[in-house]
Structure formats: C-alpha cells, structure tokens
N, C-alpha and C. Protein backbone atom coordinates (compact mmCIF):
# COMPACT_ATOMS: atom_id res chain seq x y z
N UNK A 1 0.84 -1.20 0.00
CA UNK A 1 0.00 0.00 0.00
C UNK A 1 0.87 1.25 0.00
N UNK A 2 0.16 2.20 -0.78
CA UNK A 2 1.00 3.37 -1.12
C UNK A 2 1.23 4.20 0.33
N UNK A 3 2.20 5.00 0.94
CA UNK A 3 1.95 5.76 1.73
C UNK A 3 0.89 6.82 1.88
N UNK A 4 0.44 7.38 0.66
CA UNK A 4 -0.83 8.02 0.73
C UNK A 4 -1.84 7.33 0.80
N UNK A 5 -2.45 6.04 0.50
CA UNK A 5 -3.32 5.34 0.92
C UNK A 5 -3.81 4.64 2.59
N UNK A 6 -2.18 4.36 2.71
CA UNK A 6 -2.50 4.80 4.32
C UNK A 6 -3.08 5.23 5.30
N UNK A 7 -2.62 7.04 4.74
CA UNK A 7 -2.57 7.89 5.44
C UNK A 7 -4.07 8.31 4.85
N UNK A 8 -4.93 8.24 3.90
CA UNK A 8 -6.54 8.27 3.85
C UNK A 8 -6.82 7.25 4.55
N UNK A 9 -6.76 5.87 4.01
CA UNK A 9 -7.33 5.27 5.36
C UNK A 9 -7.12 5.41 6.79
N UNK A 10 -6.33 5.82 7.18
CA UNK A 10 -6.16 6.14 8.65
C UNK A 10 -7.27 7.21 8.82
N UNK A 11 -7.57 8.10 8.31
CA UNK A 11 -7.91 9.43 8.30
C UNK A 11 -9.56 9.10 8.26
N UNK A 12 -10.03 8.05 7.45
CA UNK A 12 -11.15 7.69 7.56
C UNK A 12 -11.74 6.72 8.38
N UNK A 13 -10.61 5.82 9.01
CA UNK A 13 -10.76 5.17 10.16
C UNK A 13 -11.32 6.27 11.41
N UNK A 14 -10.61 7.23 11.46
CA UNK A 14 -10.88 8.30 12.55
C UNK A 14 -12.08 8.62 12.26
N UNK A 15 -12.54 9.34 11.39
CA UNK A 15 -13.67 9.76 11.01
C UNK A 15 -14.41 9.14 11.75
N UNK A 16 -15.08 7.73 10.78
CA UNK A 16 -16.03 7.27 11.21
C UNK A 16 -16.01 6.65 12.97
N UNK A 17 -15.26 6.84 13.61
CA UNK A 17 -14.95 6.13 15.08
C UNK A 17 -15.72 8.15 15.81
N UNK A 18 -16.91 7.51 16.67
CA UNK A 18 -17.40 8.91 17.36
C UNK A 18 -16.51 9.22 18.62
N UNK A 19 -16.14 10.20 18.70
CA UNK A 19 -15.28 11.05 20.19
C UNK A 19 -15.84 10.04 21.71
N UNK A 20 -15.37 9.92 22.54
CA UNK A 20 -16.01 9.17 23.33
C UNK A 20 -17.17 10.30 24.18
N UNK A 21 -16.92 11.89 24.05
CA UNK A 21 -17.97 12.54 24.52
C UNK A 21 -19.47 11.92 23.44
N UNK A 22 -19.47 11.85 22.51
CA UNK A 22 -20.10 11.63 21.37
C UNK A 22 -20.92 10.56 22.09
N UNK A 23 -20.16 9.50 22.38
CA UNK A 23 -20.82 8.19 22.71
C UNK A 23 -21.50 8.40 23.75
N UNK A 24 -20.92 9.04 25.07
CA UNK A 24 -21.59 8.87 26.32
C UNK A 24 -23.26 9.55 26.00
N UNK A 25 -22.74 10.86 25.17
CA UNK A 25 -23.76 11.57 24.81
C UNK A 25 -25.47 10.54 24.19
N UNK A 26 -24.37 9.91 23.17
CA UNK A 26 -25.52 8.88 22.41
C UNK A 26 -26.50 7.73 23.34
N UNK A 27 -25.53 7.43 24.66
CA UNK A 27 -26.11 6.41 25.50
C UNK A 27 -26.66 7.02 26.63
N UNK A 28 -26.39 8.25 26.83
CA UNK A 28 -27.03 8.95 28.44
C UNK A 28 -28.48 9.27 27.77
N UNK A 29 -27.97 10.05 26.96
CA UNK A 29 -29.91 10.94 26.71
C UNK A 29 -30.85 10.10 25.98
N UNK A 30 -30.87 9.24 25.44
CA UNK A 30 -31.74 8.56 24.83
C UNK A 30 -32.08 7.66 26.09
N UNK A 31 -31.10 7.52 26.76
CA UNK A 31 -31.90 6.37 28.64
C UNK A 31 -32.27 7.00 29.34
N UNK A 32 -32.41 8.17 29.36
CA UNK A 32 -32.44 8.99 30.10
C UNK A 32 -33.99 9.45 29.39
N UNK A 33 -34.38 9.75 28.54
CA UNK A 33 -35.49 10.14 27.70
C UNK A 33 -36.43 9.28 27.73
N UNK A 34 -35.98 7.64 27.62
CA UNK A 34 -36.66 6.48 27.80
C UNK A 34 -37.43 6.45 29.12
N UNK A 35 -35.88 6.88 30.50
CA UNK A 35 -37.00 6.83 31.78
C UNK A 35 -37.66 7.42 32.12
N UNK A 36 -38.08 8.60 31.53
CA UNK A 36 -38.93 9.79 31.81
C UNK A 36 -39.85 9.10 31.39
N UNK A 37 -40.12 8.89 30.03
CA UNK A 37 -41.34 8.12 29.24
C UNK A 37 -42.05 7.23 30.34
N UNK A 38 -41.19 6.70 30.99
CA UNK A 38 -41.41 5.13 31.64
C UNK A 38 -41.59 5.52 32.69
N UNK A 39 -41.15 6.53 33.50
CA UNK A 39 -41.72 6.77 34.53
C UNK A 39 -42.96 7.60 34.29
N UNK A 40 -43.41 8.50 33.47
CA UNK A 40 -44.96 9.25 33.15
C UNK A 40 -45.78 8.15 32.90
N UNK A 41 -45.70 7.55 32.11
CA UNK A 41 -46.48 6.39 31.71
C UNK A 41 -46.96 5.12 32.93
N UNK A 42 -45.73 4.94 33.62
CA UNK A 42 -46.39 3.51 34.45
C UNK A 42 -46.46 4.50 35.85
N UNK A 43 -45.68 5.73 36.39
CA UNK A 43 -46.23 6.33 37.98
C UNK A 43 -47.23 7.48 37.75
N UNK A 44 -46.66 8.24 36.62
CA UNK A 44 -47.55 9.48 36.32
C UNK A 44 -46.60 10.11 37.12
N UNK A 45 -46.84 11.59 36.48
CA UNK A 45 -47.02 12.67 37.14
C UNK A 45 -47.85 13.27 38.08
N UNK A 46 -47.35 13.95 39.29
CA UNK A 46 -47.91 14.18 40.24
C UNK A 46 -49.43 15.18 39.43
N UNK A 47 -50.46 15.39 40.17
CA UNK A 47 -51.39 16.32 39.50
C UNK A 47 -51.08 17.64 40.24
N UNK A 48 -50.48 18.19 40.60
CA UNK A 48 -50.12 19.61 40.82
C UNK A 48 -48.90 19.67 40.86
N UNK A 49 -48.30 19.10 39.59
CA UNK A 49 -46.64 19.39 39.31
C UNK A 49 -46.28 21.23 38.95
N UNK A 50 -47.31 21.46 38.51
CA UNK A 50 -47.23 22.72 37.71
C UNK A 50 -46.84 23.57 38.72
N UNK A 51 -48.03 23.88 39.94
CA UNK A 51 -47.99 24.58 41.07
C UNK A 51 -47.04 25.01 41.92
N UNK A 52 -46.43 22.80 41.99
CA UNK A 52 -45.28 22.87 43.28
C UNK A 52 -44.24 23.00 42.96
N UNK A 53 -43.96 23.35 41.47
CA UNK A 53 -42.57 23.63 40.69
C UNK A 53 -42.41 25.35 41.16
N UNK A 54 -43.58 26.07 41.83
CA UNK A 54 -43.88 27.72 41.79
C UNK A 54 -42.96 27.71 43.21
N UNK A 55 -43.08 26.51 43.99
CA UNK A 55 -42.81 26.47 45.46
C UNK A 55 -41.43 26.25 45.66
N UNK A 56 -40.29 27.18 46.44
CA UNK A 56 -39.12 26.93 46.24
C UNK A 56 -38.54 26.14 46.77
N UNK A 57 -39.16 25.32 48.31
CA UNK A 57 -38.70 24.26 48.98
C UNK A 57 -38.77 22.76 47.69
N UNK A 58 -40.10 22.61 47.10
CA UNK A 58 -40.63 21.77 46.44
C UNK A 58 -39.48 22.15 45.14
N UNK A 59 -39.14 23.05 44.48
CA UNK A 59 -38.46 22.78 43.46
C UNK A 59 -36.98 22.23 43.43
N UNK A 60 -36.59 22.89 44.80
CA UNK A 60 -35.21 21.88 45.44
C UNK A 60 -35.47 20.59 45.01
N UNK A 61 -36.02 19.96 45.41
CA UNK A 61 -36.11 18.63 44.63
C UNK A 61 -36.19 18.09 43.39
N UNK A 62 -35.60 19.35 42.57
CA UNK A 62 -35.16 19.01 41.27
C UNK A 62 -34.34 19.40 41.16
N UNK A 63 -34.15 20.86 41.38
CA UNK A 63 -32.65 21.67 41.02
C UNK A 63 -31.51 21.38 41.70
N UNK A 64 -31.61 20.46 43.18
CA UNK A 64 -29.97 20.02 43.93
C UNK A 64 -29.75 18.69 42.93
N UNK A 65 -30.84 17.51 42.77
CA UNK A 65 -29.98 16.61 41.82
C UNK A 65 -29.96 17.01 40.65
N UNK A 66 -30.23 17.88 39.81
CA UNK A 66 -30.11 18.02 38.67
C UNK A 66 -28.74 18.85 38.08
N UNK A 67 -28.66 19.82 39.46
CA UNK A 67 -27.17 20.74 39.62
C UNK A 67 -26.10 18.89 40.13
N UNK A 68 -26.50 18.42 40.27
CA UNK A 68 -25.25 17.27 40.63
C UNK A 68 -24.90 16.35 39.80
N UNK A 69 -26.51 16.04 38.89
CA UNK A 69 -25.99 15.31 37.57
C UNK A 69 -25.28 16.00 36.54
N UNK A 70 -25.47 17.56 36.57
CA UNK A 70 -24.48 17.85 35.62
C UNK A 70 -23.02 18.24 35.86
N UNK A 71 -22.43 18.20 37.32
CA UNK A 71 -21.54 18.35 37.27
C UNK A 71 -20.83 16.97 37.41
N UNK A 72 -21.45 16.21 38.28
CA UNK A 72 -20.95 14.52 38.29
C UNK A 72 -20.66 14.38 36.38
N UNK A 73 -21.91 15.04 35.36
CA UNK A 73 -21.54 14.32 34.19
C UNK A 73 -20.45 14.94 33.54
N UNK A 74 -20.17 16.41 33.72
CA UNK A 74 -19.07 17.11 33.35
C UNK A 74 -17.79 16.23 34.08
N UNK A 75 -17.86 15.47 35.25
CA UNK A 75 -16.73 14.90 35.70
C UNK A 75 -16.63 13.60 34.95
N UNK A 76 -17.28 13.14 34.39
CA UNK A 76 -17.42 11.58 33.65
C UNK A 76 -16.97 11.70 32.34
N UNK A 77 -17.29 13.02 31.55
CA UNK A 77 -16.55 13.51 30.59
C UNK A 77 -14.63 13.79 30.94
N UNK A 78 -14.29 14.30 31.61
CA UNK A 78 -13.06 14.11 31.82
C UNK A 78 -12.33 13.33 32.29
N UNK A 79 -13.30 12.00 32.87
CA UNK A 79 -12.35 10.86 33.44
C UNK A 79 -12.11 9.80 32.30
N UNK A 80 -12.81 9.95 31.60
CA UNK A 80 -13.06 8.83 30.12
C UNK A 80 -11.49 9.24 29.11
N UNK A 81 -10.97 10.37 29.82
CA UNK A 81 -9.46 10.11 28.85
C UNK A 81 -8.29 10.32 29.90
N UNK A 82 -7.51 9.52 29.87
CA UNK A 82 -6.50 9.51 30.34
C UNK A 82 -5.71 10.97 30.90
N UNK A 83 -5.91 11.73 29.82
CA UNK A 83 -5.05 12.81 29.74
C UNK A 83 -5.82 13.96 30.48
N UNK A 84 -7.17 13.69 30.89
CA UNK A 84 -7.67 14.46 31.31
C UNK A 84 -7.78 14.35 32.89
N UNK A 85 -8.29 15.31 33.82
CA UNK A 85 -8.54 15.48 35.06
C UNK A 85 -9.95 16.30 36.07
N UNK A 86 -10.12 15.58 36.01
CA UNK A 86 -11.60 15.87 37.11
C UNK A 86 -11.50 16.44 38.25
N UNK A 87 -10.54 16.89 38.77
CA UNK A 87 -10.45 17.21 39.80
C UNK A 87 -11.07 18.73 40.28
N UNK A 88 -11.46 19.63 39.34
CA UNK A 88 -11.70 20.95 39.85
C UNK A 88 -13.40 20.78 39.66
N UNK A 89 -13.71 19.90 39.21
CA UNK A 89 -15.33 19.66 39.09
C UNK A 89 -15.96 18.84 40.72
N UNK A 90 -14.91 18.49 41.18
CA UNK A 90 -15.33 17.49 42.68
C UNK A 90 -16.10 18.43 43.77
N UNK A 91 -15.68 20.07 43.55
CA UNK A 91 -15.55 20.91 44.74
C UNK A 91 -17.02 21.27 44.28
N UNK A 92 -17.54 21.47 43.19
CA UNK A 92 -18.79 22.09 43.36
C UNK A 92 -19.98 20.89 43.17
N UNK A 93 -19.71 19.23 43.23
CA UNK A 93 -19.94 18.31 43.63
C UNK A 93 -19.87 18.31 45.49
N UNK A 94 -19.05 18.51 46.04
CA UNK A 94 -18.64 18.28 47.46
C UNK A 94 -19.83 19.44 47.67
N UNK A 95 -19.44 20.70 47.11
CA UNK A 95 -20.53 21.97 47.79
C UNK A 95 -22.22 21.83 47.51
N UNK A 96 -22.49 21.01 46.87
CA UNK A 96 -23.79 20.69 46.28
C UNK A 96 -24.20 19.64 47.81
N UNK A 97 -23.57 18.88 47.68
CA UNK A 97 -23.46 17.42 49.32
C UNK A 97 -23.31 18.36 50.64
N UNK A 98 -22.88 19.57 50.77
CA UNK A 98 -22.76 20.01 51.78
C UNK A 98 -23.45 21.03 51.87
N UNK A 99 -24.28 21.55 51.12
CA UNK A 99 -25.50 22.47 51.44
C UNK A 99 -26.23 21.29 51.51
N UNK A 100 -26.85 20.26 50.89
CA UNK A 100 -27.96 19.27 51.70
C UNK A 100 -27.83 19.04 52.45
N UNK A 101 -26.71 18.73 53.05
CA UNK A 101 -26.53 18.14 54.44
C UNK A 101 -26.36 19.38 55.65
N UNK A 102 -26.24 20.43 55.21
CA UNK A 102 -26.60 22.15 55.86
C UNK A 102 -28.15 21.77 56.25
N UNK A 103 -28.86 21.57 55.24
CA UNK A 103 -30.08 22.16 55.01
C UNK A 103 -30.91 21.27 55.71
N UNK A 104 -30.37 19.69 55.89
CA UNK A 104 -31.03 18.91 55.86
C UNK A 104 -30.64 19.31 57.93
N UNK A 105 -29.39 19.31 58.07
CA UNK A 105 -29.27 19.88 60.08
C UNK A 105 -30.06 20.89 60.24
N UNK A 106 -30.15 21.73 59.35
CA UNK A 106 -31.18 23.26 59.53
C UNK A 106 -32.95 22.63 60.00
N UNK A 107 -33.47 21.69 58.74
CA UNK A 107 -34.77 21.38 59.40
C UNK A 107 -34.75 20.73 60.65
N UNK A 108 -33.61 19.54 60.35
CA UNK A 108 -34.21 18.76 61.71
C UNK A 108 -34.25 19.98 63.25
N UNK A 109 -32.99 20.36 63.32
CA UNK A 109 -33.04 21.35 63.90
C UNK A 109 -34.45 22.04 64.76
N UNK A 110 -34.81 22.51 63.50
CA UNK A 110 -36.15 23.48 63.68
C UNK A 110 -37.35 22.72 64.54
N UNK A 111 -37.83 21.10 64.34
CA UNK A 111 -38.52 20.07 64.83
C UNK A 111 -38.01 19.47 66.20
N UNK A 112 -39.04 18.84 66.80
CA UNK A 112 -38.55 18.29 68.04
C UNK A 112 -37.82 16.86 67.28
N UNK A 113 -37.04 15.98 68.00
CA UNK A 113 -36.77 14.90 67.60
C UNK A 113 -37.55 13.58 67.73
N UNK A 114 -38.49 13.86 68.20
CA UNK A 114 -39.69 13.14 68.28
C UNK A 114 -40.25 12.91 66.72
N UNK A 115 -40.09 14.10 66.44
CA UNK A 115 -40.79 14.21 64.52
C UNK A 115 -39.86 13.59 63.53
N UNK A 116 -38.55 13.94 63.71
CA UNK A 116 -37.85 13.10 62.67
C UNK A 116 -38.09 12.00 62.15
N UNK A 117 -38.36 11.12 62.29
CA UNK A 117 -38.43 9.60 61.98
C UNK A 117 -40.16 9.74 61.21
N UNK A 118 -40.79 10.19 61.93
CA UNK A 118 -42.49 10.34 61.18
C UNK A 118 -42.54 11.12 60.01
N UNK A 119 -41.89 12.24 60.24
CA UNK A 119 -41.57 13.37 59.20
C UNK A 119 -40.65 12.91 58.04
N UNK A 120 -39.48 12.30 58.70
CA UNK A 120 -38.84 11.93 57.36
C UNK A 120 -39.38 10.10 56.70
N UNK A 121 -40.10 9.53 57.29
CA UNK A 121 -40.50 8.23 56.75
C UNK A 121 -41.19 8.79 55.45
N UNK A 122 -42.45 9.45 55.71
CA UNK A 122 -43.91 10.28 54.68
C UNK A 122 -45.17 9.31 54.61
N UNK A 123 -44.81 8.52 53.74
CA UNK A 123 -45.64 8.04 52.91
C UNK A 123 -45.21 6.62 52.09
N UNK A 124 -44.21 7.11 51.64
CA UNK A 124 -43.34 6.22 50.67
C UNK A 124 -42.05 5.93 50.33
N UNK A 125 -41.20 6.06 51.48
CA UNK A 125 -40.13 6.50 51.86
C UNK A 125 -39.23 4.97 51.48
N UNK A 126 -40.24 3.78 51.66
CA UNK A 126 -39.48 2.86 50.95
C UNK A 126 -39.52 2.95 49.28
N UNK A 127 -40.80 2.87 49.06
CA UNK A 127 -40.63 3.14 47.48
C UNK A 127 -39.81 3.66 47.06
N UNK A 128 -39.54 5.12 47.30
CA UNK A 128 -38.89 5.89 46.69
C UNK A 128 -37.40 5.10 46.59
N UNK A 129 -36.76 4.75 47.54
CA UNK A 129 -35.82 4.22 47.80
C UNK A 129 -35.43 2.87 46.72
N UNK A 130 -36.48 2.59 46.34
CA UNK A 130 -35.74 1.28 45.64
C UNK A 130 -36.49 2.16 44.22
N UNK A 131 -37.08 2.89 43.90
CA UNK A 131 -37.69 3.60 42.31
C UNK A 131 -36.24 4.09 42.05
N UNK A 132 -35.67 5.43 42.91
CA UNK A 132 -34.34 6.01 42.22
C UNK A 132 -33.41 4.78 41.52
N UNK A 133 -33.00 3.95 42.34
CA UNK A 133 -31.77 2.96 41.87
C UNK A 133 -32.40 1.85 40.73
N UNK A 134 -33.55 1.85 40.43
CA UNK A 134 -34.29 1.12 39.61
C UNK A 134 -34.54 1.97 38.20
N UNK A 135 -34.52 3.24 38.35
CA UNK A 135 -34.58 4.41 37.28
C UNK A 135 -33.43 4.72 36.97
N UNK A 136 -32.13 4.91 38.04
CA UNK A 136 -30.99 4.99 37.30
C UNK A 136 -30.00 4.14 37.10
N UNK A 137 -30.94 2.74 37.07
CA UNK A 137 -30.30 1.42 36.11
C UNK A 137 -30.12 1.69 34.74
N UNK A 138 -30.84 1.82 33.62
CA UNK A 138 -30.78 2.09 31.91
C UNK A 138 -29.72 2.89 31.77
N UNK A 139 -29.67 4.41 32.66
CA UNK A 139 -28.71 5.26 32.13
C UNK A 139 -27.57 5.02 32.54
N UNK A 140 -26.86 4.30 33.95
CA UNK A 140 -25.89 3.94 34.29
C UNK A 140 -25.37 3.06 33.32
N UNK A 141 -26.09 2.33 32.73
CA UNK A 141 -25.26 1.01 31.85
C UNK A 141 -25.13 1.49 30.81
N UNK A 142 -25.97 2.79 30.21
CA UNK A 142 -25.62 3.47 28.86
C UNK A 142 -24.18 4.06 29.48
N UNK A 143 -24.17 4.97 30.71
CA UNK A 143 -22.51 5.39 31.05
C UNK A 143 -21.59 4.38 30.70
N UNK A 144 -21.79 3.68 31.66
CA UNK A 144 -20.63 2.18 31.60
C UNK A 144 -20.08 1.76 30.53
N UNK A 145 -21.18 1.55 29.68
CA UNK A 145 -20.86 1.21 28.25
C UNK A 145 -19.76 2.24 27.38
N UNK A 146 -20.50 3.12 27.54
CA UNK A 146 -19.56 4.17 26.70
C UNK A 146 -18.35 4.41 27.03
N UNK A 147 -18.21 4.53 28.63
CA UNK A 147 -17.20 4.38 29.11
C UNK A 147 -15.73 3.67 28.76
N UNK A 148 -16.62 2.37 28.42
CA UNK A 148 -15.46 1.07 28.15
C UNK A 148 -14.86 1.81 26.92
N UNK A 149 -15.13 2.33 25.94
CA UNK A 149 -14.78 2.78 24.77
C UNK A 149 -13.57 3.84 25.05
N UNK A 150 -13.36 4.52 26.72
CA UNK A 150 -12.26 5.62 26.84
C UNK A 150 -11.06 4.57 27.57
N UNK A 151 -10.44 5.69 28.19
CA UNK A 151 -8.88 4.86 28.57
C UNK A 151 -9.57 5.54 30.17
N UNK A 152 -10.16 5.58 30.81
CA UNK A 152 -10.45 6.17 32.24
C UNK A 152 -8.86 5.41 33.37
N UNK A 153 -8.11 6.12 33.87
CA UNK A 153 -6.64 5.66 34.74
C UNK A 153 -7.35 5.35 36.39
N UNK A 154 -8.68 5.39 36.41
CA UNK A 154 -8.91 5.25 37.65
C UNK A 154 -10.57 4.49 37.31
N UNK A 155 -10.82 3.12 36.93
CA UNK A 155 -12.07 2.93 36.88
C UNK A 155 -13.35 2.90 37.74
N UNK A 156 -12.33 2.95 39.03
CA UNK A 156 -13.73 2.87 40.10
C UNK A 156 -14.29 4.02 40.49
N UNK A 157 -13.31 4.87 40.12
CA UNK A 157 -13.50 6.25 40.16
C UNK A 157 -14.60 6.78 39.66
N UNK A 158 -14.02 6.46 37.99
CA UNK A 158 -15.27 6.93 37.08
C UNK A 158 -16.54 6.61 36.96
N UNK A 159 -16.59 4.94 37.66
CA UNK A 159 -17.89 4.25 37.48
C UNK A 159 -18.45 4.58 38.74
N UNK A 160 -18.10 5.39 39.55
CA UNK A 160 -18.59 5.84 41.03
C UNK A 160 -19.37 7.44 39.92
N UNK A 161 -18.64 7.95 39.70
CA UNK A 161 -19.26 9.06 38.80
C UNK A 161 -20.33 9.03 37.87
N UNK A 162 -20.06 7.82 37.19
CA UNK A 162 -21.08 7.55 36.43
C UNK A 162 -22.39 7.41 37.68
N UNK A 163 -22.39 6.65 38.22
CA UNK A 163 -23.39 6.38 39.43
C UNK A 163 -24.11 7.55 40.12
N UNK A 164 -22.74 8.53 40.16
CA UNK A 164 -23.69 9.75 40.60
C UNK A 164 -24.40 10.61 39.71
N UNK A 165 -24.24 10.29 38.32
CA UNK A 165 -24.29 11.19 37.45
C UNK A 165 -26.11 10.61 37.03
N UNK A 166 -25.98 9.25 37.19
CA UNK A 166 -27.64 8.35 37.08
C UNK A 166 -28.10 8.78 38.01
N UNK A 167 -27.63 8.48 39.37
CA UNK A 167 -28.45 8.63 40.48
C UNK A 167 -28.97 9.68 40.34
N UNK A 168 -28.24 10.94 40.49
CA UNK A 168 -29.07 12.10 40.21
C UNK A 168 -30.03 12.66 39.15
N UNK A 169 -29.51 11.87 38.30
CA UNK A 169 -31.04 12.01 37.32
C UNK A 169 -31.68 11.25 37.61
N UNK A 170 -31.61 10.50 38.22
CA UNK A 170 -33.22 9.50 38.67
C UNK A 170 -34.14 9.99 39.61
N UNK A 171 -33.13 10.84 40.91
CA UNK A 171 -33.95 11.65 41.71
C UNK A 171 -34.95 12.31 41.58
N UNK A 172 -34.30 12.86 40.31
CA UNK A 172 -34.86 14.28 39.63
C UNK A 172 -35.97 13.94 38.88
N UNK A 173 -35.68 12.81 38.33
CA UNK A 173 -36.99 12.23 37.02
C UNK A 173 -37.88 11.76 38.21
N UNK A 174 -37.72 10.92 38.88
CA UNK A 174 -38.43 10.51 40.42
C UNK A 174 -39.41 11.61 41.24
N UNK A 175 -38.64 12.68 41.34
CA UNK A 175 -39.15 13.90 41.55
C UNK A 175 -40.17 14.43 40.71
N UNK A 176 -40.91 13.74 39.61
CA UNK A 176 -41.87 14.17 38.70
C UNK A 176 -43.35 13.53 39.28
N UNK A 177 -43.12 12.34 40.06
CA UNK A 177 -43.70 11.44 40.47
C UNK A 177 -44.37 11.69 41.77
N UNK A 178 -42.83 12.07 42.54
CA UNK A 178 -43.20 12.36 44.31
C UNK A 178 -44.36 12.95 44.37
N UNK A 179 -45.10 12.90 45.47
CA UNK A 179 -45.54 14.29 46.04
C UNK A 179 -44.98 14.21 47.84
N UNK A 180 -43.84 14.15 48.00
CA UNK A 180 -42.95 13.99 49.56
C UNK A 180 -42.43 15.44 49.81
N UNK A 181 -42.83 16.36 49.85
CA UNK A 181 -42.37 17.72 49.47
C UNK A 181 -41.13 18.01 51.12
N UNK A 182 -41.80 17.35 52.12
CA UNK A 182 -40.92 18.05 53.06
C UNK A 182 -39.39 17.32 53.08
N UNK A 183 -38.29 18.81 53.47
CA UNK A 183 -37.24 18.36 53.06
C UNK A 183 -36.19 17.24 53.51
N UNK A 184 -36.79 16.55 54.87
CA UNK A 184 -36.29 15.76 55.49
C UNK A 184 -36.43 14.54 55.02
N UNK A 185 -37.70 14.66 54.04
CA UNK A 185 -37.81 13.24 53.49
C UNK A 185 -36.97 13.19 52.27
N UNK A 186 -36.88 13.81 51.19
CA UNK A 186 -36.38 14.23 49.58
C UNK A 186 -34.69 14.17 49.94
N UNK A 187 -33.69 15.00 51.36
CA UNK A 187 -32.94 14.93 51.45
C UNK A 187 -32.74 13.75 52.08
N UNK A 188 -33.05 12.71 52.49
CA UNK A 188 -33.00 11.81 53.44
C UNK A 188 -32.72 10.45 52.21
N UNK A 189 -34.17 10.08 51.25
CA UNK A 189 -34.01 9.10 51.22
C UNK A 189 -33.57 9.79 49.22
N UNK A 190 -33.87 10.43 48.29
CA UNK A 190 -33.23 11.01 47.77
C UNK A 190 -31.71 10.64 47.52
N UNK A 191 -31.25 11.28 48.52
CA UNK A 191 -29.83 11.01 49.06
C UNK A 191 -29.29 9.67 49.22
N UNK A 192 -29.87 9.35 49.75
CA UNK A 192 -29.53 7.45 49.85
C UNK A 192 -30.23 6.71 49.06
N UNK A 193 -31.16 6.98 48.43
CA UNK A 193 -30.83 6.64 46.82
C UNK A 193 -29.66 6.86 45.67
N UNK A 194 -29.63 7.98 45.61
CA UNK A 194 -28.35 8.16 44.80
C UNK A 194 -26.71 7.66 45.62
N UNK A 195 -26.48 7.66 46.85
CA UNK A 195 -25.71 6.88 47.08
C UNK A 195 -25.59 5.50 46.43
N UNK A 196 -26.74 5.13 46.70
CA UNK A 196 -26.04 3.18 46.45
C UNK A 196 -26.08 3.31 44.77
N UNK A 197 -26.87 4.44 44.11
CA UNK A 197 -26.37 4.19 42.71
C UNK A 197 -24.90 4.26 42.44
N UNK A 198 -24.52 5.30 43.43
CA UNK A 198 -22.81 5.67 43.16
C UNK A 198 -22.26 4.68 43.59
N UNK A 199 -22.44 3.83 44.42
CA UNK A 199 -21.95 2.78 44.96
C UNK A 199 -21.95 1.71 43.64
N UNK A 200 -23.14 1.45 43.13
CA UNK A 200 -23.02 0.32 42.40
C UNK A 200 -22.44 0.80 41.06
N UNK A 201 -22.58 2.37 40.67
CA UNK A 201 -21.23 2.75 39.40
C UNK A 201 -19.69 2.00 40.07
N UNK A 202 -19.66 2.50 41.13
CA UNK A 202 -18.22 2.38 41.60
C UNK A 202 -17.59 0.94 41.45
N UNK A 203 -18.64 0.17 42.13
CA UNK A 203 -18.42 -1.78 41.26
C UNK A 203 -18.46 -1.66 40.04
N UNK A 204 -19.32 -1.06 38.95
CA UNK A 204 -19.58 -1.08 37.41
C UNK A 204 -18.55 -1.01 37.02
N UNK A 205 -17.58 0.02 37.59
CA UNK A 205 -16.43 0.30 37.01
C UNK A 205 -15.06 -0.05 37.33
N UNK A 206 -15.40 -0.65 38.76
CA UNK A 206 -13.91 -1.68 38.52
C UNK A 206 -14.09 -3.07 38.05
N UNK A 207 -15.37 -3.00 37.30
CA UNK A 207 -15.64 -4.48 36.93
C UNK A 207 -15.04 -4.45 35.56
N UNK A 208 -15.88 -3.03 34.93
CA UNK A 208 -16.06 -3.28 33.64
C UNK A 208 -15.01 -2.42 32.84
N UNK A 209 -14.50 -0.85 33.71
CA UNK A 209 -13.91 -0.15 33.37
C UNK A 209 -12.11 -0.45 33.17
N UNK A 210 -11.67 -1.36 33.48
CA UNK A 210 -10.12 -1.59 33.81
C UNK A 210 -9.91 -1.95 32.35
N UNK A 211 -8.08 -1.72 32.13
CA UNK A 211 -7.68 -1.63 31.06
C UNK A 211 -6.48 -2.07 30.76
C-alpha cells in the first residue's frame, strides 16, 4: 500500500470512530429520555406538578440533583481520557453534598426529635428508595458502556461518577412522580438513593472499566 493510501485510510478510520464525549452523549440521553417516558407512563405525574414547581422548597427537589448530575456528568466527561482530570469539578460536587446536608441539620433542627423519623418516613419513603436505583439502572449502563470505549486511569472512580451522574437524574426524574415535598424526606431518602447508585457505578467500574 502506497503511503498516501494509508494515510486516507487512517484518516477515515478516525472519522467514522465517534469522540467518546459523542458516545456517552448517544447512551445517556436517549436512557435517560426512555426513563422519563417510563416513569410518566407507568407512575404518572404528580397532579399539581405545575404549582409545586412555583414552590421553592418543592423545586429543590429538582434543582440540587439536577445541579449534581451535571456536574458529576461534566466529571465523567473528563475521566473517560487519560489525559484528562476531574479534579476541579469534585468541589462544586462536594458543595452541592454540603449544602444538603446544611439544610437537611437546619430542618431537623427546627422540629422536636420526636418528629424526625415520622416526618422523614412520609408516605413512601421505601418506594422511593428502591424507584431512584431502579430508574438509574438504563442510564448507568448506557454510562458504563460508553465508558469502556475511553482509557479512564482510575475505573472505580469513574464508574462511582457515572453512578452519581444516574443517580441524580433518577432523583430528579423521580421527583416528577413524588408528592414527599418536606425536606427531610427528599434529602433523606433522595440522598440514599443516589448513594447506592454511586456505589453500584463504583463496582460497574472496577468491573467493567479496567484496562
């Protein structure tokens, strides 16, 4: 083969091969689009979503996981190459975890401790708990997947990221569903929902991510 033939085929090898942002892109939002579908369709939407989106305690429960999935996903984007570093994206991850956990000492606070446990159970406090990690199953394995396609130097790392990056969109899509408005419950089990998703990225990815 001629040296210029090569060097087109090489050139079109690249081409057609998508960026690994490309990929994650291709596997997050389309699972992510799917669980919305899937969650309107089989829980519904609450019937005064419109209202309690007006209410600023009630909209917290979209805007803290939704501010966390996108920076967890801005961190999943830079762990997927070698050459890159995540590290200045952790702090407004850490500051997102430490105003809930502000906010979440601020209510109990305010209540006798008698109420905690009644107040933060609700209604559905197990449900919720096993819906998040059940909703951000599809999009975690679209992460994972795409994942495998980068050089990530720390896999448990990333697949812990990936985890937070589902979890928190599951909250959030979950949050279409709730009607648990007080904050002891949303920060409580919310929260420990998206934990064990990050937990089970963090296995995903020293399972699947190593290289």
């Amino acid at each position: 083969m001629r040296t210029e033939d090569l060097i087109i085929a090489m050139a079109a090898d690249n081409l057609s091969s998508p960026s690994i942002g490309t990929l994650i892109m291709r596997r997050f939002l389309p699972s992510i689009a799917l669980v919305v579908l899937a969650v309107l369709v089989v829980l519904g939407p609450r019937s005064d979503l419109a209202v309690a989106l007006t209410a600023p305690v009630t909209a917290m429960k979209y805007l803290l996981p939704l501010a966390l999935a996108l920076f967890a996903g801005m961190a999943v984007f830079c762990r997927a190459r070698p050459e890159q570093r995540a590290g200045r994206l952790i702090w407004p991850i850490a500051l997102i975890c430490a105003l809930a956990a502000i906010w979440l000492a601020a209510t109990m606070a305010k209540m006798p401790a008698t109420d905690w446990w009644p107040t933060a159970r609700g209604q559905s406090w197990r449900f919720c708990l096993i819906a998040i990690p059940l909703i951000a199953l599809i999009p975690l394995a679209g992460l994972i997947a795409a994942l495998r396609k980068g050089a990530s130097t720390a896999p448990m790392r990333s697949g812990a990221l990936a985890g937070l990056t589902a979890g928190a969109a599951a909250a959030a899509i979950y949050a279409l569903h709730c009607t648990e408005d007080s904050p002891l419950f949303f920060l409580c089990w919310y929260g420990l929902g998206i934990l064990v998703v990050t937990v089970i990225g963090a296995l995903a990815g020293r399972r699947w991510l190593r290289w």
